[in-house]
N, C-alpha and C. Protein backbone atom coordinates (compact mmCIF):
# COMPACT_ATOMS: atom_id res chain seq x y z
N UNK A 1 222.66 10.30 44.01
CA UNK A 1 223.62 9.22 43.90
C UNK A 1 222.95 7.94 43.41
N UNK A 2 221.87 7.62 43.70
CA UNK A 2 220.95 6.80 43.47
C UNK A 2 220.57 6.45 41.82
N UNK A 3 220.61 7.62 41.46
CA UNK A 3 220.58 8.23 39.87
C UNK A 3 221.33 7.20 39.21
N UNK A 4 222.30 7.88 39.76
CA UNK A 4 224.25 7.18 39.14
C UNK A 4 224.31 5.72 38.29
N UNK A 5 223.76 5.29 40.56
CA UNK A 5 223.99 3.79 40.11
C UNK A 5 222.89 2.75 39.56
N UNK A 6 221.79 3.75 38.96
CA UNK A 6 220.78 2.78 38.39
C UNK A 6 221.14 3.15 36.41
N UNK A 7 222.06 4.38 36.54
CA UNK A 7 222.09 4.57 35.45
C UNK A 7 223.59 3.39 35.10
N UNK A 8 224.29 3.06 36.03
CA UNK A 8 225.44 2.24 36.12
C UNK A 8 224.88 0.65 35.90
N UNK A 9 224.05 0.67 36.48
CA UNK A 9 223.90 -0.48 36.22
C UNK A 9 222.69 -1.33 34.96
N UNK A 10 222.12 0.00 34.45
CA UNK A 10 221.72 0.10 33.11
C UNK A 10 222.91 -0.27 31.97
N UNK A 11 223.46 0.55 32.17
CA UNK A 11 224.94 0.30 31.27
C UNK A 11 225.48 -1.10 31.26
N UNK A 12 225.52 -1.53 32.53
CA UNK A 12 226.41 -2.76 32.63
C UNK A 12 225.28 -3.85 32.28
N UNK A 13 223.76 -3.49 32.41
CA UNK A 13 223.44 -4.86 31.79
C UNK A 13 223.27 -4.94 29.93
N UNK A 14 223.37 -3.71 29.43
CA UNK A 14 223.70 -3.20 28.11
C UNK A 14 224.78 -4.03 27.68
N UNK A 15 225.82 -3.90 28.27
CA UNK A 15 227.19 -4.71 27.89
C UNK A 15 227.13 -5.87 28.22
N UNK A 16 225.96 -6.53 28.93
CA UNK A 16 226.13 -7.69 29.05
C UNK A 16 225.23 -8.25 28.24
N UNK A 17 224.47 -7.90 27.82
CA UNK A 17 223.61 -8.15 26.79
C UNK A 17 224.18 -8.30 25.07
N UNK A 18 225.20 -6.92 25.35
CA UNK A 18 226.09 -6.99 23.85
C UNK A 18 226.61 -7.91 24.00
N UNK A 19 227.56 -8.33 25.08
CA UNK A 19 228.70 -9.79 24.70
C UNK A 19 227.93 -10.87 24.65
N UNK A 20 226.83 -11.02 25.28
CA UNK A 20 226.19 -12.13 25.00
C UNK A 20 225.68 -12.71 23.20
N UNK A 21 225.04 -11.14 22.66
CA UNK A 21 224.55 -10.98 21.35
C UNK A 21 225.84 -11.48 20.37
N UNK A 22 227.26 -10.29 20.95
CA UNK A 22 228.30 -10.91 19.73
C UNK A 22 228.69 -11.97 20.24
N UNK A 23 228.85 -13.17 21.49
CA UNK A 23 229.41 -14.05 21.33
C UNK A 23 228.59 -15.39 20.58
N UNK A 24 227.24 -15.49 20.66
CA UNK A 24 225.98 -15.73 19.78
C UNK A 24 226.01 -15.62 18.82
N UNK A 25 226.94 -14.47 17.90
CA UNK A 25 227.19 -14.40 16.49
C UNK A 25 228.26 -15.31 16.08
N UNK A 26 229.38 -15.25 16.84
CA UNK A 26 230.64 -15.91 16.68
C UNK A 26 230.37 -16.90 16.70
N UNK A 27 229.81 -17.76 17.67
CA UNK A 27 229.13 -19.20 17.55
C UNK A 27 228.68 -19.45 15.87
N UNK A 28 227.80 -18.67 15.66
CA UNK A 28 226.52 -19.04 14.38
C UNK A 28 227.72 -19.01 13.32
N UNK A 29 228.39 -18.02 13.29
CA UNK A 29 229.78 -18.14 12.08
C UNK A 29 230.42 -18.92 12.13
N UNK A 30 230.76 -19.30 13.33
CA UNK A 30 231.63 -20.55 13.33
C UNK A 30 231.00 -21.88 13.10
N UNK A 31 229.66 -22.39 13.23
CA UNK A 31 229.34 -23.06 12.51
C UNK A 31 228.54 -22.81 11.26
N UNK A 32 228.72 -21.91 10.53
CA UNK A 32 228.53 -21.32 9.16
C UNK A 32 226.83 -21.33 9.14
N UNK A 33 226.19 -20.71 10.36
CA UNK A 33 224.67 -20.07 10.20
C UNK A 33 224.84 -18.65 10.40
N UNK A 34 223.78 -18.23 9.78
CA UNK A 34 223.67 -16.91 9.73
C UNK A 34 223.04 -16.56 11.07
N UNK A 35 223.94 -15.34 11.33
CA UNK A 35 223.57 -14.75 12.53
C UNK A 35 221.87 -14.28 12.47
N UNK A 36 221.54 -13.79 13.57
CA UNK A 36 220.21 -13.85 14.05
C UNK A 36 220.22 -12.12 13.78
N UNK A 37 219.29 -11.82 13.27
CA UNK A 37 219.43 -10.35 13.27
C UNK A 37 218.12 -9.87 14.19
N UNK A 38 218.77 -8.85 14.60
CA UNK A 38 217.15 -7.87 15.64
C UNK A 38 217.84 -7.03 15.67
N UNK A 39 217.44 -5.91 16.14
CA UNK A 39 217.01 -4.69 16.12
C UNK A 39 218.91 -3.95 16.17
N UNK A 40 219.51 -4.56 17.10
CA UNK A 40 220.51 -3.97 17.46
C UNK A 40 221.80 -4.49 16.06
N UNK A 41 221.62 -5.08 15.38
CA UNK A 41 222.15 -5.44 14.84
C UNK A 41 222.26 -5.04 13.40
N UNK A 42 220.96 -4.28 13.24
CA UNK A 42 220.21 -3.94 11.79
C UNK A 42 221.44 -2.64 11.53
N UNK A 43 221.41 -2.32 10.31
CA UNK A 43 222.30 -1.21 10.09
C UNK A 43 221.78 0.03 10.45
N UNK A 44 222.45 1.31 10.21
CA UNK A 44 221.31 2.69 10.81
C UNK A 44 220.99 2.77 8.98
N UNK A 45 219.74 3.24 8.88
CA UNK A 45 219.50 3.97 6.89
C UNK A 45 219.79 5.12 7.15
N UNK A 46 220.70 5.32 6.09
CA UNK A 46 221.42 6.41 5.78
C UNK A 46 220.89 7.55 5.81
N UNK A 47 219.28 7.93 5.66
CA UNK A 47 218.78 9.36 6.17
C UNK A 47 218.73 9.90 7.33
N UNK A 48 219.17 8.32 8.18
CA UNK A 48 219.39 9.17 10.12
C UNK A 48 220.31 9.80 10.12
N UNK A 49 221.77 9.40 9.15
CA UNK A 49 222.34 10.11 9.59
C UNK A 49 222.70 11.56 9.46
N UNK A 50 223.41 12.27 9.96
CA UNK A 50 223.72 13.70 9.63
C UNK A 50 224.46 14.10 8.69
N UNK A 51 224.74 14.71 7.72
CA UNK A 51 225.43 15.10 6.87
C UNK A 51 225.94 16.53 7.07
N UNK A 52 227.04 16.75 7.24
CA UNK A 52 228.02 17.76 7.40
C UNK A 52 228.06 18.92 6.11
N UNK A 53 227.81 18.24 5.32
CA UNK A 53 227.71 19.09 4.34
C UNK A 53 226.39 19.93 3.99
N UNK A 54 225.05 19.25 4.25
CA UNK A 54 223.78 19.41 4.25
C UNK A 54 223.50 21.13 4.81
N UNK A 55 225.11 21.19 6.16
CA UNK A 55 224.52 22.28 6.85
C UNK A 55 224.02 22.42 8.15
């Protein structure tokens, strides 16, 4: 049970970390700076992903 709630509360500081990150963006747009980019923000390159067709 212990498991659970460390994995629960992994999650929830994840999401608190995201709203913090996008409300930090919304700010920077709204005064017309460019958002801050790191890691979570970067796009995935297109060879991670999987291709369905590949097989």
């Amino acid at each position: 049970m212990s498991k659970d709630l460390s994995r629960e509360e992994r999650l929830a500081a994840q999401l608190r970390a995201n709203l913090k990150r996008r409300k930090a963006q919304k700010k920077a747009l709204a005064h017309g700076d460019a958002p801050h980019e790191d890691a979570d923000s970067r796009p995935i390159p297109p060879a991670l992903f999987k291709n369905d067709d590949e097989g």
